[in-house]
Protein backbone atom coordinates (compact mmCIF):
# COMPACT_ATOMS: atom_id res chain seq x y z
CA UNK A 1 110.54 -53.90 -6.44
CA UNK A 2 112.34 -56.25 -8.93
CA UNK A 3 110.36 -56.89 -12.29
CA UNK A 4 109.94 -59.86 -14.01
CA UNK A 5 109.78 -60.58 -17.65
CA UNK A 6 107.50 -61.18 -19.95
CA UNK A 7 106.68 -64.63 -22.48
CA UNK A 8 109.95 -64.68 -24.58
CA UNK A 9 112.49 -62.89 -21.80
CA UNK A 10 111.64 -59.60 -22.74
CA UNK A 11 111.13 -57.11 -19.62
CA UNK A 12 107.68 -56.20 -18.93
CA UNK A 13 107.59 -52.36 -17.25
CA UNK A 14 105.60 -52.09 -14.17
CA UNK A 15 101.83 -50.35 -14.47
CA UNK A 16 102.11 -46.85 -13.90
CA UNK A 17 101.45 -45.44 -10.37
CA UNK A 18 97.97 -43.77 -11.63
CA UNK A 19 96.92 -46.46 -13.35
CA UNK A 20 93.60 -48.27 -12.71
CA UNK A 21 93.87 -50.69 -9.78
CA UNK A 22 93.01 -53.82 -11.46
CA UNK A 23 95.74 -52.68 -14.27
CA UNK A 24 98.52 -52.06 -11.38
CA UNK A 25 97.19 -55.88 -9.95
CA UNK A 26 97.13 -57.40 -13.43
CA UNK A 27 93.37 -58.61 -13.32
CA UNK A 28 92.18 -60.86 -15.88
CA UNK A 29 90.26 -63.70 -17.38
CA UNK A 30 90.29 -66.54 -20.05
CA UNK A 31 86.78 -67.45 -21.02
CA UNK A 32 85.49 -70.62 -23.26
CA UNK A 33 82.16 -71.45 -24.01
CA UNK A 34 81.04 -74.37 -24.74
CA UNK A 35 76.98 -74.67 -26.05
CA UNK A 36 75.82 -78.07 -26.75
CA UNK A 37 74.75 -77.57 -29.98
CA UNK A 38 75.62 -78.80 -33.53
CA UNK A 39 75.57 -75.09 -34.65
CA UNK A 40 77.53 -73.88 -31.59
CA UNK A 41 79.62 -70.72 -33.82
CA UNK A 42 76.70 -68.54 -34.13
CA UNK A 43 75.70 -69.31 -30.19
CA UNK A 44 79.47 -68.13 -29.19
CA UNK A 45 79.34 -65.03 -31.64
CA UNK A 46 76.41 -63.75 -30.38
CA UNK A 47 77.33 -64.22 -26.59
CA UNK A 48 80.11 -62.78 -26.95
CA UNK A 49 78.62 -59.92 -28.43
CA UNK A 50 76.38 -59.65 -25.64
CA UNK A 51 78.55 -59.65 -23.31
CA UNK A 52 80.10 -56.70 -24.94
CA UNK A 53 77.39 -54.64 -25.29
CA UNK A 54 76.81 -55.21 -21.86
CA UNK A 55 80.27 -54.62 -20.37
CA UNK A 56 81.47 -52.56 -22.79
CA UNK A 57 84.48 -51.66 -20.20
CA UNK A 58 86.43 -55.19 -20.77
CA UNK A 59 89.00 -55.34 -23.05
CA UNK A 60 88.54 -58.78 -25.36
CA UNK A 61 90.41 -60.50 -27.61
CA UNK A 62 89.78 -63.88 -28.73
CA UNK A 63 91.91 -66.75 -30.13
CA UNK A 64 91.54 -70.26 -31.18
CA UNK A 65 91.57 -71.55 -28.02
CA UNK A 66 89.75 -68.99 -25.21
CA UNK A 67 88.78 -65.59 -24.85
CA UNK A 68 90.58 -62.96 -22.60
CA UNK A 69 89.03 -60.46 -20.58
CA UNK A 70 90.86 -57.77 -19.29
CA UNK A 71 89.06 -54.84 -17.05
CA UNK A 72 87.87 -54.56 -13.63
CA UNK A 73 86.66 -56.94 -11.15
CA UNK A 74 82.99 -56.12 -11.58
CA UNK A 75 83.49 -55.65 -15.51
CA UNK A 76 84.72 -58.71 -16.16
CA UNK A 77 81.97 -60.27 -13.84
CA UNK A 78 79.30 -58.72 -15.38
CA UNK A 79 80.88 -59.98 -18.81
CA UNK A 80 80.90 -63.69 -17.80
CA UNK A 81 77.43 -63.74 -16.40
CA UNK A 82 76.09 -62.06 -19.68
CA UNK A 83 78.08 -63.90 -21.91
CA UNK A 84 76.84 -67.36 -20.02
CA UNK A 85 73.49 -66.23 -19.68
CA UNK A 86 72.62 -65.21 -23.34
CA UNK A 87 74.48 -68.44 -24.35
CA UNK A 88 71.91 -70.71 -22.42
CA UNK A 89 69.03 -68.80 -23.45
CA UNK A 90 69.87 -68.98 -27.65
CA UNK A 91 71.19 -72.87 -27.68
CA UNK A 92 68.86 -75.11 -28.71
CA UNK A 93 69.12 -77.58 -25.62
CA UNK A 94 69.42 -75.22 -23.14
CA UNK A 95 72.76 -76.68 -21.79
CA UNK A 96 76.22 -74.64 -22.17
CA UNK A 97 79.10 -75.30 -20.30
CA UNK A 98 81.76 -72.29 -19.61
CA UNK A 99 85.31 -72.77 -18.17
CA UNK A 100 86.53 -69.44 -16.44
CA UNK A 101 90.17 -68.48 -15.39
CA UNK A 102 90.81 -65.76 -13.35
CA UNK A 103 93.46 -64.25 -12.17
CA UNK A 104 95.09 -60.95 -9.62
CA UNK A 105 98.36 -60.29 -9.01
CA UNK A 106 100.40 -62.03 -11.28
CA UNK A 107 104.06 -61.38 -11.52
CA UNK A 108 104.17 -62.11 -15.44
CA UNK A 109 101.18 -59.47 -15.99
CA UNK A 110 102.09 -56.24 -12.75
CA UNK A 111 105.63 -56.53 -13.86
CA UNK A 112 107.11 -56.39 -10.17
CA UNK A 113 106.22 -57.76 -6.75
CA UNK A 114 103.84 -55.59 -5.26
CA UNK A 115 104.22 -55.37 -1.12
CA UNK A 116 101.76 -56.40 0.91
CA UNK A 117 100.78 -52.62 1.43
CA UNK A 118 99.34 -52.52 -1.79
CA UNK A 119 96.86 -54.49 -1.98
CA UNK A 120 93.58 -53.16 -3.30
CA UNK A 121 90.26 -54.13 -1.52
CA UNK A 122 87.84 -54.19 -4.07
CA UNK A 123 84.12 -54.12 -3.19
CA UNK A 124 81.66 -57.16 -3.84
CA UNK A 125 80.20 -57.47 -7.21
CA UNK A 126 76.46 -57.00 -8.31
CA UNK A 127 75.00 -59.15 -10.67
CA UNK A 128 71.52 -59.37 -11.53
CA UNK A 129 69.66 -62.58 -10.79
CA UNK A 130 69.71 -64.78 -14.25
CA UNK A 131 66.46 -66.87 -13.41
CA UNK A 132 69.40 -69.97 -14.75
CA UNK A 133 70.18 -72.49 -12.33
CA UNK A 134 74.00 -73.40 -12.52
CA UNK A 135 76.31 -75.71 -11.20
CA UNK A 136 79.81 -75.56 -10.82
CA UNK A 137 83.27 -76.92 -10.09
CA UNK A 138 85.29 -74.71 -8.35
CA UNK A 139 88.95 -73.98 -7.06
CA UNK A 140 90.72 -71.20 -5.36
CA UNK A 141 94.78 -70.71 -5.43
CA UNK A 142 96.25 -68.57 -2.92
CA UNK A 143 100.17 -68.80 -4.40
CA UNK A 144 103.01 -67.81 -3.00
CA UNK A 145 102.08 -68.12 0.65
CA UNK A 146 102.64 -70.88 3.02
CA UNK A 147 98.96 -70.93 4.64
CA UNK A 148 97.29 -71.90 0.93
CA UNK A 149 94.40 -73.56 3.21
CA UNK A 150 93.37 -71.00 5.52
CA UNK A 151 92.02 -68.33 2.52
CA UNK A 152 90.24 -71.62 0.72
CA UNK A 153 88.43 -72.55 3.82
CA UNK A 154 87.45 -69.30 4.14
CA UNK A 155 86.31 -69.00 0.50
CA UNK A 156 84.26 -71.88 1.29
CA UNK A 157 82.43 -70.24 4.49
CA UNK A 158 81.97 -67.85 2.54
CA UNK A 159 79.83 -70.05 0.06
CA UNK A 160 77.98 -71.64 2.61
CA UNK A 161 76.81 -68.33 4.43
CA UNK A 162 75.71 -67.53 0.47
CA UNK A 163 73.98 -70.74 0.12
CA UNK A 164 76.03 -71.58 -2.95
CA UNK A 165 77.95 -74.34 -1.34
CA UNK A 166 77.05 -77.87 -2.98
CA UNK A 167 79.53 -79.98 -1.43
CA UNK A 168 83.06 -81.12 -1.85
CA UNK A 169 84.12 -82.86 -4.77
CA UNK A 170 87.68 -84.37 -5.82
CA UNK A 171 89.98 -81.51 -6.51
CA UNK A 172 86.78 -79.03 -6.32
CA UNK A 173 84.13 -77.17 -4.81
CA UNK A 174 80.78 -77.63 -6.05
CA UNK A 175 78.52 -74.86 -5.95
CA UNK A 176 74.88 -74.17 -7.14
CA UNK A 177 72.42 -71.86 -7.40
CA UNK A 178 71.09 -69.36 -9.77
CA UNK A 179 73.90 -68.44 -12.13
CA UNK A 180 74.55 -64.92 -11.18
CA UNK A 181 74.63 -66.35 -7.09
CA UNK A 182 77.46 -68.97 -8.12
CA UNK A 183 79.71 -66.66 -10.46
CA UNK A 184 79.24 -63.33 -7.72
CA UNK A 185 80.59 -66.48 -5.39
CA UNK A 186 83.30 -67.46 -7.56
CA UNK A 187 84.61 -63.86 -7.95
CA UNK A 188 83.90 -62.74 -4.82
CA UNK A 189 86.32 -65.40 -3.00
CA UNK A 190 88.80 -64.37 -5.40
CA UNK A 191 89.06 -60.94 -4.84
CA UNK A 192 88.64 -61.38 -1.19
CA UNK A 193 92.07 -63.58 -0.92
CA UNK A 194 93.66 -60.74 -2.91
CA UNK A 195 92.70 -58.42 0.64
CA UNK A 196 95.55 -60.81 2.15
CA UNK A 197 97.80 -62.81 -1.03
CA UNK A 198 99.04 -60.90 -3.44
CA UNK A 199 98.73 -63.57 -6.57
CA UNK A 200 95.48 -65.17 -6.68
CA UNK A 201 93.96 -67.39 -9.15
CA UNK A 202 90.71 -69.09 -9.63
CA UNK A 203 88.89 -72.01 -11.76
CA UNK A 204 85.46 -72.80 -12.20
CA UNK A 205 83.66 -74.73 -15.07
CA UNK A 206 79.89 -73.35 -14.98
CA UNK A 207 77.14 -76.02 -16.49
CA UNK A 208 73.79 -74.73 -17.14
CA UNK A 209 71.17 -76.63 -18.37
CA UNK A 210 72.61 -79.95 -18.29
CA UNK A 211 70.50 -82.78 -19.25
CA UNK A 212 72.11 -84.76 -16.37
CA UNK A 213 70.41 -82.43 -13.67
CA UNK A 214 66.83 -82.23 -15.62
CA UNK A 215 66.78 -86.45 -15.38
CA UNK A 216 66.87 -86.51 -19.23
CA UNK A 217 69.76 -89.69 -19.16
């Protein structure tokens, strides 16, 4: 394996061997919220907090732009949905918007190139049903392999045989459905491509709520 280098040129050792599979495949997220309030700091706070309490297995640090997420698959799932859903629930209007970045496989965060043999299967997540509808833009990035389109499309079946699937939009998938259904979607497509492609990433921005959908124009 040769290993890359971390921000700044400084080498950045590879996980070690025993480490926890979504350490060794660098799995992560960057998380903003975004309530449509005037007193949005308290909604964030709190979310976030939430979401803690219920995943209590992601690691989270915050800055002035996003929030990071750093555990397993299904931790950080759980995180988002929580996080999203308490969000909705405390805002005044009802409407909060989340972006989510996620990402597998990265040669910046695993250090080296991990062969094909090594890539970790990881199960579908479980999220219970939030009672929120959601909608969502959505995009998959297989990188580094020359068939980019044949994972998306699949993604997309995927979403369909879920009944998430809303439609394609420029640059984006749409989906909807109840919040958990669309972000179990989103994550699930993304860990499925990392079965095949090594480095994966994912985008989604999440609306729930929105004012637009209810008629109120």
């Amino acid at each position: 394996m040769s290993c890359s280098t971390a921000a700044g040129g400084a080498p950045r050792p590879a996980p070690e061997p025993s480490a926890p599979d979504h350490v060794r495949m660098g799995v992560g997220a960057r998380l903003t919220l975004h309530p449509a309030t005037d007193d949005f700091v308290p909604v964030i706070l709190s979310a976030l907090s939430a979401a803690r309490a219920t995943a209590p297995g992601v690691t989270v640090r915050t800055d002035d732009v996003s929030t990071l997420l750093r555990g397993s698959e299904q931790d950080v799932a759980t995180f988002v949905a929580a996080g999203l859903e308490h969000a909705a629930r405390i805002t005044s209007t009802g409407h909060v918007v989340a972006t989510l970045a996620l990402s597998r496989g990265c040669p910046g965060e695993v250090g080296c190139d991990l062969p094909a043999g090594e890539l970790v299967e990881v199960v579908p997540v479980h999220l219970a049903p939030a009672g929120l509808h959601a909608s969502a833009h959505w995009a998959l990035y297989p990188l580094g392999t020359a068939d980019a389109m044949g994972p998306i499309l699949a993604a997309i079946d995927t979403a369909q045989r879920r009944g998430t699937y809303g439609g394609a939009e420029n640059f984006a998938t749409r989906l909807d459905g109840d919040l958990a259904d669309v972000l179990a979607t989103v994550v699930d497509t993304w860990t499925g491509v990392g079965r095949e492609v090594a480095h994966v990433a994912a985008h989604a921005t999440v609306s729930v709520g929105s004012p637009s959908r209810r008629g109120d124009r």
